[in-house]
C-alpha atoms as a PDB file:
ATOM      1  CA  UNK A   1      80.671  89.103  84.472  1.00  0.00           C
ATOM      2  CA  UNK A   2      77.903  91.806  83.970  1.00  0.00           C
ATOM      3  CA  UNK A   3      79.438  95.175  83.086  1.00  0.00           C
ATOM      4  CA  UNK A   4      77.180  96.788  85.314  1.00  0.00           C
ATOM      5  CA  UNK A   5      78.008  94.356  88.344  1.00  0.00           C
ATOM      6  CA  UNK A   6      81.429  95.484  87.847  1.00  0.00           C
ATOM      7  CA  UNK A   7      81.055  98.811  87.996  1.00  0.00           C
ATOM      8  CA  UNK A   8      78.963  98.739  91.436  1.00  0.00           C
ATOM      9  CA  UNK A   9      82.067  96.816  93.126  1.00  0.00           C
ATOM     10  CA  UNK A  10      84.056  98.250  95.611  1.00  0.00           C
ATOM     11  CA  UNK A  11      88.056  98.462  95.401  1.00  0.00           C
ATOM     12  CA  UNK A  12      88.619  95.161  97.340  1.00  0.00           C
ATOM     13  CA  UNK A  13      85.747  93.427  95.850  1.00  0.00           C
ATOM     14  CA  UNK A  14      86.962  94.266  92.320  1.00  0.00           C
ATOM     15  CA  UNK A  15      90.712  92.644  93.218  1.00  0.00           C
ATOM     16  CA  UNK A  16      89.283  89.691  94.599  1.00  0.00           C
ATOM     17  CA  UNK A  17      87.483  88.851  91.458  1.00  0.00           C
ATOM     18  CA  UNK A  18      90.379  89.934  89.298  1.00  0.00           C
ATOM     19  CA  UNK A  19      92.844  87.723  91.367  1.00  0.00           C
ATOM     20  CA  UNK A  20      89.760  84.734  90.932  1.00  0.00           C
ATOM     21  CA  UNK A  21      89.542  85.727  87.307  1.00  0.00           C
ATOM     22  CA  UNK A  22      94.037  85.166  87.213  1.00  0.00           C
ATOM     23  CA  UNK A  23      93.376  81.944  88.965  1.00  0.00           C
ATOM     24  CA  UNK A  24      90.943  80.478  86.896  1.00  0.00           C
ATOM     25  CA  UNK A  25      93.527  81.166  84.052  1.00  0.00           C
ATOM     26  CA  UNK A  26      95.908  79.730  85.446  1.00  0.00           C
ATOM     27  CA  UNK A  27      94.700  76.312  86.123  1.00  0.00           C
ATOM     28  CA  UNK A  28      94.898  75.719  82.365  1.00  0.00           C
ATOM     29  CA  UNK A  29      91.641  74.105  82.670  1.00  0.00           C
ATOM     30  CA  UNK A  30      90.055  76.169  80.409  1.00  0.00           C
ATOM     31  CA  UNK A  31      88.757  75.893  76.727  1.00  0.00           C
ATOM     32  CA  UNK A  32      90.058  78.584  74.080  1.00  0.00           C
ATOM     33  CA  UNK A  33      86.473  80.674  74.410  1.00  0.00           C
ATOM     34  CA  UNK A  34      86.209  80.323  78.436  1.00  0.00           C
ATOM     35  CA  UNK A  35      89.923  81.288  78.128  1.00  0.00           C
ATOM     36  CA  UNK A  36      88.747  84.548  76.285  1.00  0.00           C
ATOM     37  CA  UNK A  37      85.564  85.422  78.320  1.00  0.00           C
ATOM     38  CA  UNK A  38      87.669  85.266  81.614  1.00  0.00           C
ATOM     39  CA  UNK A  39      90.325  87.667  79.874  1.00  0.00           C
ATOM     40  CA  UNK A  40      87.904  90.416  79.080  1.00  0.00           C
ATOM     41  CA  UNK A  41      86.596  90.042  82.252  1.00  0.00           C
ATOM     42  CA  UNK A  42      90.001  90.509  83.830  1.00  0.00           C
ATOM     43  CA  UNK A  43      90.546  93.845  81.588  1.00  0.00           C
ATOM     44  CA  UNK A  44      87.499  95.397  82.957  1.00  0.00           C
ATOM     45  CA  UNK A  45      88.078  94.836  86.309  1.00  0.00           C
ATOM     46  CA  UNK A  46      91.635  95.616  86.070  1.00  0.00           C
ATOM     47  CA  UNK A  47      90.239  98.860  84.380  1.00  0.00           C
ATOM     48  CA  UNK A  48      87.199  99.647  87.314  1.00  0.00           C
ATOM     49  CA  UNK A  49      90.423  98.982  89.644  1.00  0.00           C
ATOM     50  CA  UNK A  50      92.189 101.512  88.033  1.00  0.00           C
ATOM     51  CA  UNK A  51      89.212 104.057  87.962  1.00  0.00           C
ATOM     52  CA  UNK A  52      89.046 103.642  91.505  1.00  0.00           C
ATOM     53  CA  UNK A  53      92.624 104.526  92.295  1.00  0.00           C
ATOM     54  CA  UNK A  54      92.448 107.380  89.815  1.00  0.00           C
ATOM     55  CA  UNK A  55      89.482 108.736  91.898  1.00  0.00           C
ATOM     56  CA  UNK A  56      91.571 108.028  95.285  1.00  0.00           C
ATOM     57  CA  UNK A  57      94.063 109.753  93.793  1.00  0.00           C
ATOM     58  CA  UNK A  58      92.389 113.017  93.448  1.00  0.00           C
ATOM     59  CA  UNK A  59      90.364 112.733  96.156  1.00  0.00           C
ATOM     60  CA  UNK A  60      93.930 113.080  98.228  1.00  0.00           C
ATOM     61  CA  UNK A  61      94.792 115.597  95.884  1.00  0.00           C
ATOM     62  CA  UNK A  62      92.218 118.061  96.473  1.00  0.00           C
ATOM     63  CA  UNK A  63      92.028 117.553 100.474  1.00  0.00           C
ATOM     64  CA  UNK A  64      96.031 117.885 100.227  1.00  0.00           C
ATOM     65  CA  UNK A  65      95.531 121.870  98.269  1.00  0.00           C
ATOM     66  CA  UNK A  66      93.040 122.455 100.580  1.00  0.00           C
ATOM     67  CA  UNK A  67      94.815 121.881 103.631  1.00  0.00           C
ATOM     68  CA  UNK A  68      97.595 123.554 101.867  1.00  0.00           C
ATOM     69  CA  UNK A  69      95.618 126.780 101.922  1.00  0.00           C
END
Protein backbone atom coordinates (compact mmCIF):
# COMPACT_ATOMS: atom_id res chain seq x y z
CA UNK A 1 0.00 0.00 0.00
CA UNK A 2 1.03 3.57 -1.19
CA UNK A 3 2.60 5.55 1.65
CA UNK A 4 0.74 8.42 0.67
CA UNK A 5 -2.72 6.48 0.57
CA UNK A 6 -1.98 5.70 4.04
CA UNK A 7 -1.44 8.75 5.30
CA UNK A 8 -4.83 10.32 3.81
CA UNK A 9 -6.86 7.46 5.79
CA UNK A 10 -8.98 8.17 8.47
CA UNK A 11 -8.70 6.37 12.05
CA UNK A 12 -11.28 3.62 11.19
CA UNK A 13 -10.20 3.26 7.70
CA UNK A 14 -6.57 2.76 8.78
CA UNK A 15 -7.75 -0.28 11.39
CA UNK A 16 -9.73 -1.87 8.89
CA UNK A 17 -6.84 -2.28 6.58
CA UNK A 18 -4.48 -3.14 9.40
CA UNK A 19 -6.95 -5.86 10.72
CA UNK A 20 -7.16 -7.00 6.57
CA UNK A 21 -3.41 -6.69 6.46
CA UNK A 22 -3.40 -9.37 10.12
CA UNK A 23 -5.79 -11.49 8.20
CA UNK A 24 -4.08 -11.94 5.16
CA UNK A 25 -1.14 -13.11 7.44
CA UNK A 26 -2.79 -15.24 8.99
CA UNK A 27 -4.16 -17.46 6.39
CA UNK A 28 -0.61 -18.73 5.88
CA UNK A 29 -1.26 -18.48 2.30
CA UNK A 30 1.36 -16.35 1.65
CA UNK A 31 4.90 -16.61 0.00
CA UNK A 32 8.06 -15.41 2.13
CA UNK A 33 8.14 -11.82 0.01
CA UNK A 34 4.13 -11.28 0.05
CA UNK A 35 4.65 -12.31 3.72
CA UNK A 36 7.12 -9.27 4.04
CA UNK A 37 5.29 -6.62 1.88
CA UNK A 38 2.05 -7.19 4.00
CA UNK A 39 4.27 -6.73 7.27
CA UNK A 40 5.60 -3.34 6.37
CA UNK A 41 2.41 -2.46 5.39
CA UNK A 42 0.98 -3.44 8.76
CA UNK A 43 3.87 -1.24 10.57
CA UNK A 44 2.83 1.81 8.79
CA UNK A 45 -0.56 1.64 9.39
CA UNK A 46 -0.14 0.54 12.84
CA UNK A 47 2.18 3.70 12.97
CA UNK A 48 -0.55 6.37 11.00
CA UNK A 49 -2.95 4.65 13.75
CA UNK A 50 -0.83 5.67 16.32
CA UNK A 51 -0.26 9.28 14.92
CA UNK A 52 -3.81 9.64 14.95
CA UNK A 53 -4.38 8.80 18.58
CA UNK A 54 -1.36 10.89 19.52
CA UNK A 55 -3.14 13.86 17.79
CA UNK A 56 -6.59 12.84 19.64
CA UNK A 57 -4.75 12.84 22.48
CA UNK A 58 -3.75 16.39 22.52
CA UNK A 59 -6.47 17.61 20.90
CA UNK A 60 -8.40 16.54 24.40
CA UNK A 61 -5.58 17.86 26.10
CA UNK A 62 -5.67 21.33 25.08
CA UNK A 63 -9.69 21.69 25.10
CA UNK A 64 -9.35 19.99 28.73
CA UNK A 65 -6.61 23.30 29.97
CA UNK A 66 -8.77 25.42 28.31
CA UNK A 67 -11.86 24.61 29.92
CA UNK A 68 -9.77 24.38 32.95
CA UNK A 69 -9.17 28.11 32.76
Amino acid sequence: MDDKKIEKMKYEEAIAALDEVIAKLESENLTLEDSLESYETGQKLARHCAKLLKNAELKIRNVAEMDAE
